[in-house]
Protein backbone atom coordinates (compact mmCIF):
# COMPACT_ATOMS: atom_id res chain seq x y z
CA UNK A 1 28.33 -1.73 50.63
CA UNK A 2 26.20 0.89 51.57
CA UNK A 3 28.51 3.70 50.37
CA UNK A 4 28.10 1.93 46.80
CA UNK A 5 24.42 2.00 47.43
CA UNK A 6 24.03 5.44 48.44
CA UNK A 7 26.44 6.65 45.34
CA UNK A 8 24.75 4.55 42.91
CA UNK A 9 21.37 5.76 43.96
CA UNK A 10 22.87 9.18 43.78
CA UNK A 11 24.59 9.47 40.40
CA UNK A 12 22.29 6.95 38.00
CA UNK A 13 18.74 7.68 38.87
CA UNK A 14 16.44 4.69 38.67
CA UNK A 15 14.60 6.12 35.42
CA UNK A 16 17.62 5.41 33.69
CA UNK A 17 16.89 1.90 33.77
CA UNK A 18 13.44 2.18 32.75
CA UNK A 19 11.72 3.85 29.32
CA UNK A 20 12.20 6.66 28.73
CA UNK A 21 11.10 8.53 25.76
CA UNK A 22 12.46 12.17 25.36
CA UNK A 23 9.59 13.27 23.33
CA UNK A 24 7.09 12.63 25.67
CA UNK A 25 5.26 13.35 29.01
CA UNK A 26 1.80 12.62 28.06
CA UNK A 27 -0.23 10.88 25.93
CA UNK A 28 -1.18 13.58 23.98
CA UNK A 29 2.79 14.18 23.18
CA UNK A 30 3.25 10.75 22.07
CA UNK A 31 -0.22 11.16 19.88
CA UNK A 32 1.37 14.29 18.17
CA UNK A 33 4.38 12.41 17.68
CA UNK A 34 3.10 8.86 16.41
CA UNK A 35 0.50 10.84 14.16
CA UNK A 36 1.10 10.15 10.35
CA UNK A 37 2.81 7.55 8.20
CA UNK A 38 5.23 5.04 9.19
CA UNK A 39 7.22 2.13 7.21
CA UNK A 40 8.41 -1.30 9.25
CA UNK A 41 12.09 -1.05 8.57
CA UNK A 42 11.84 -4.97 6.84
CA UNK A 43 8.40 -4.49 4.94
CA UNK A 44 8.30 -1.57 2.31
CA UNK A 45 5.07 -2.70 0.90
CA UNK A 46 3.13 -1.36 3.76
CA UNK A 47 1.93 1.85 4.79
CA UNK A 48 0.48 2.38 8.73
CA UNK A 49 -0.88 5.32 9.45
CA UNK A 50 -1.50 7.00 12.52
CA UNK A 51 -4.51 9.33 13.49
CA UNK A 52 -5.69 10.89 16.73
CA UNK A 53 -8.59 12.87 17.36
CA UNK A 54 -10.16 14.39 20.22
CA UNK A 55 -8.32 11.75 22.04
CA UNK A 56 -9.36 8.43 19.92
CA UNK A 57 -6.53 6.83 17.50
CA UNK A 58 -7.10 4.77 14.90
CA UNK A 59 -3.91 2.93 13.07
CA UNK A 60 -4.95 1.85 9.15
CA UNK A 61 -2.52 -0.48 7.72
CA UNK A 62 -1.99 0.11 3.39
CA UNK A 63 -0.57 -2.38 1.10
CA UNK A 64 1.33 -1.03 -1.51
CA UNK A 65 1.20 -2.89 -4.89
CA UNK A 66 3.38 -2.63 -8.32
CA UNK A 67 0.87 -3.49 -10.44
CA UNK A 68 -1.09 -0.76 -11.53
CA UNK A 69 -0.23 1.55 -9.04
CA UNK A 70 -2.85 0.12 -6.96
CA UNK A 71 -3.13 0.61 -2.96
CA UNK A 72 -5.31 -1.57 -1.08
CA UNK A 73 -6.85 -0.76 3.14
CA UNK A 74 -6.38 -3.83 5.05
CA UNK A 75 -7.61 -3.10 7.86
CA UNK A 76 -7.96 -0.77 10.43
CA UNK A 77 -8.21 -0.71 14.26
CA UNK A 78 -8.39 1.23 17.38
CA UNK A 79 -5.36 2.63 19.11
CA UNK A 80 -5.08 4.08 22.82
CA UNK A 81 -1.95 5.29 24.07
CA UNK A 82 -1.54 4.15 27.69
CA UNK A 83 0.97 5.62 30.38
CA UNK A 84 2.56 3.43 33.09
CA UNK A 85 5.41 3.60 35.48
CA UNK A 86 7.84 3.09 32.99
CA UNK A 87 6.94 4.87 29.95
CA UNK A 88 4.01 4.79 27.59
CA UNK A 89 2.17 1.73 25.82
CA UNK A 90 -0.22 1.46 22.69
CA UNK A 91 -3.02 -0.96 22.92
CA UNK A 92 -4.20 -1.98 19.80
CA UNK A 93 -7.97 -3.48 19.20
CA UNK A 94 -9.48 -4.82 16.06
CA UNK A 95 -12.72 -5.36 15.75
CA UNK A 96 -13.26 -8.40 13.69
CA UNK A 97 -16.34 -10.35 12.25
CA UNK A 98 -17.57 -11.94 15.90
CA UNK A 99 -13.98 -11.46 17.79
CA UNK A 100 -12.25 -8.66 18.67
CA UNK A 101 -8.76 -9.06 19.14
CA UNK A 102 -6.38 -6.74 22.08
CA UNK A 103 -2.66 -6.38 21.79
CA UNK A 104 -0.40 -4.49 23.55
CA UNK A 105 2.56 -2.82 22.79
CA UNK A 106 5.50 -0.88 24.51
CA UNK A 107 7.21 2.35 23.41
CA UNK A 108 10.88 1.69 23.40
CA UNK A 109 11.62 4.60 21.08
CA UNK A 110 9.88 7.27 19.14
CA UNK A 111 10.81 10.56 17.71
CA UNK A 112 10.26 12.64 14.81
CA UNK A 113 11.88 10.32 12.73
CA UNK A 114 11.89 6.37 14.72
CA UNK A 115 9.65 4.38 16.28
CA UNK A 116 10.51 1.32 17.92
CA UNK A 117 7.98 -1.12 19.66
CA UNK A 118 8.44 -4.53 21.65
CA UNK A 119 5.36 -6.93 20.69
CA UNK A 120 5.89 -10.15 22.40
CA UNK A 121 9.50 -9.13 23.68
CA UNK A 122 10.35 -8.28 19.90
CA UNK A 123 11.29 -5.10 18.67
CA UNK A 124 10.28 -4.16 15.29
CA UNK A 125 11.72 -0.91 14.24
CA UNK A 126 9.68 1.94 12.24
CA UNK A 127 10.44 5.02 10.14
CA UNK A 128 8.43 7.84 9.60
CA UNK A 129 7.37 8.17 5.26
CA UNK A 130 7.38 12.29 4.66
CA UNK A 131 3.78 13.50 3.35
């Protein structure tokens, strides 16, 4: 048993079982990389984009409409990237009229191209929209 141990210990290091994004070591990283415009795999008709500056992110969702060729700001809210143990989080706050409403995150997957996030212990999968 403890030659198992000792050789599983040796040959799959415990990171493998946690997050691990390739991209990233810092928050900063995952702010370069998350910067810009993303599409949720299941809804075309809306736009979130990403922006970081001098260390404050802000995430400003767009709906898309036919008609007219009209776009239309929902909303937008304030993003922080946080690192843990495991990997990196984004905490998302919107400041409504009297409320403001936290949500959290975590950063399964993100590249130049991908982003994946579990809300809730649900993934929802994101591509990146070229500029």
């Amino acid at each position: 048993m403890t030659k198992t141990l000792i050789f599983i210990l040796t040959f799959f290091p415990l990171t493998l079982i946690g997050q691990q994004l390739k991209c990233c070591d810092s928050e900063k990283q995952v702010e370069t990389y998350l910067s810009g415009k993303w599409q949720q795999k299941s809804d075309s008709n809306t736009e979130i984009i990403y922006n970081f500056e001098n260390g404050k992110g802000r995430i400003k969702y767009v709906q898309l409409h036919e008609v007219d060729g009209i776009t239309i700001e929902d909303h937008e809210e304030v993003v922080e990237i946080i690192k843990y143990e495991n990997g990196f989080k984004i905490k998302f706050v919107d400041k409504g009229f009297d409320v403001i409403y936290t949500s959290t995150s975590e950063l399964k997957h993100l590249d130049s191209k991908k982003l994946i996030l579990i809300t809730d212990g649900k993934e929802t999968e994101y591509y990146r929209i070229a500029e």
